[in-house]
Protein backbone atom coordinates (compact mmCIF):
# COMPACT_ATOMS: atom_id res chain seq x y z
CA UNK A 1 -19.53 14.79 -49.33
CA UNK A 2 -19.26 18.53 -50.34
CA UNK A 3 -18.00 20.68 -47.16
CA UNK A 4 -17.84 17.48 -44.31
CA UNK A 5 -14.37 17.00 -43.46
CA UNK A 6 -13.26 13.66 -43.07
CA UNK A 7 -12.64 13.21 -39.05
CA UNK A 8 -16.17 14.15 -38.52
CA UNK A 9 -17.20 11.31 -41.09
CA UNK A 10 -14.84 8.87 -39.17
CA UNK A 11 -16.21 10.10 -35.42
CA UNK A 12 -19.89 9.45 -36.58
CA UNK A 13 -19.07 6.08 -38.21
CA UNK A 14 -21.52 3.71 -36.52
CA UNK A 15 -19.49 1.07 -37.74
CA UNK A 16 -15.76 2.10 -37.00
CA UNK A 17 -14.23 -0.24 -34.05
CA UNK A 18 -11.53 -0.09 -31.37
CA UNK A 19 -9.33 -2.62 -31.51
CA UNK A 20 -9.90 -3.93 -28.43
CA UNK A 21 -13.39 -4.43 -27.14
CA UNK A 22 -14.01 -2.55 -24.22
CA UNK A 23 -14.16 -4.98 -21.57
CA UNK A 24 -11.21 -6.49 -21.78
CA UNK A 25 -9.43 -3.25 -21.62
CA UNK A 26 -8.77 -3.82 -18.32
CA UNK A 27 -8.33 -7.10 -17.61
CA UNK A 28 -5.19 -7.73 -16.00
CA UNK A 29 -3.56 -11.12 -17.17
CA UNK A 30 -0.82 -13.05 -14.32
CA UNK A 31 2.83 -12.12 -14.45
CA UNK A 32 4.28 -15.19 -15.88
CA UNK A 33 7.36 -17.23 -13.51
CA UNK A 34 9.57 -15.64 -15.84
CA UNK A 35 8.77 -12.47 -14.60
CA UNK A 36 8.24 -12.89 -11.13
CA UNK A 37 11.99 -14.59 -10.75
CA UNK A 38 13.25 -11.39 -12.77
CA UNK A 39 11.76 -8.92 -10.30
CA UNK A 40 12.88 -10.91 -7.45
CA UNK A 41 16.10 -11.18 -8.62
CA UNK A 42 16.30 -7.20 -9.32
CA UNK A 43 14.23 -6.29 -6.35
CA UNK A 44 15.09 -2.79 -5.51
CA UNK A 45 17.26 -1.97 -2.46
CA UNK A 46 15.29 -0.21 0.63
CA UNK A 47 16.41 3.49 0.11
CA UNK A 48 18.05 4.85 3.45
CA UNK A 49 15.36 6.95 6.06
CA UNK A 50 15.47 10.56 5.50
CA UNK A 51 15.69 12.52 8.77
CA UNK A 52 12.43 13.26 8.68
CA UNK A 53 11.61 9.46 8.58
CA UNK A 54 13.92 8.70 11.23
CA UNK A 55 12.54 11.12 13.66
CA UNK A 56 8.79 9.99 12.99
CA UNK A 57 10.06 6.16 13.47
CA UNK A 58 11.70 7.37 16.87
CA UNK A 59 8.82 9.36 18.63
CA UNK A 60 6.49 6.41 17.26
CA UNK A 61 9.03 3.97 18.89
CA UNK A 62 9.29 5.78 22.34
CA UNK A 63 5.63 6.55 22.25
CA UNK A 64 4.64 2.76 22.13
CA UNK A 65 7.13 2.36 25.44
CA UNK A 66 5.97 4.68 27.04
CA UNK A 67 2.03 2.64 26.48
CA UNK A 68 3.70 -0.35 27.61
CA UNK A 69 5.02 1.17 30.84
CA UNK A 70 1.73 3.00 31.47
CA UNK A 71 -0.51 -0.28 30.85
CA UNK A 72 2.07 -2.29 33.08
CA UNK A 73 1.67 0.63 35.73
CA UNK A 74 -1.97 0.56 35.51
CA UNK A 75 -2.22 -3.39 35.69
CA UNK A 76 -0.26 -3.61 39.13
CA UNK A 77 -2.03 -0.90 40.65
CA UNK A 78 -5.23 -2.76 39.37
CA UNK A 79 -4.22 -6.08 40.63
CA UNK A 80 -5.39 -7.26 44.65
CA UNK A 81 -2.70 -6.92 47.27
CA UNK A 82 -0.78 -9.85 47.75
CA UNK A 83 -2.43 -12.11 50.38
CA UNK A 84 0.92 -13.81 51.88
CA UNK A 85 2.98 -11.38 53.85
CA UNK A 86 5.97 -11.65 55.22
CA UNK A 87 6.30 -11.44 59.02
């Protein structure tokens, strides 16, 4: 092989191999019970809201009030009069 340098030889190899076949490149195999007890033993901690977070959680929390007071308003001004009055 006079002037071919040797990764071009190896590139056009037709019979060079991986050594994995392709498809089972991604196959994913189970975590074994070994593994799941370890990671539920070391589960990490929730980290604490940063104000940002805290102020998103708040208007979400006060907006979903306010839906429950304005569907509670709408449903009793939807509903019939009461028919037994007082006299």
């Amino acid at each position: 092989m006079v002037g071919a340098h040797a990764a071009a030889t190896i590139s056009r190899n037709p019979g060079h191999r991986h050594p994995k076949p392709e498809n089972q490149m991604f196959e994913r195999t189970p975590p074994s019970r070994a593994v799941l007890k370890a990671n539920k033993a070391f589960k990490s901690a929730q980290p604490e809201l940063t104000e940002y977070e805290k102020t998103q959680k708040a208007v979400l929390d006060n907006r979903e009030r306010l839906k429950a007071e304005r569907l509670a308003r709408d449903a009793a001004a939807d509903s019939p009069p009461d028919t037994k009055t007082s006299r």
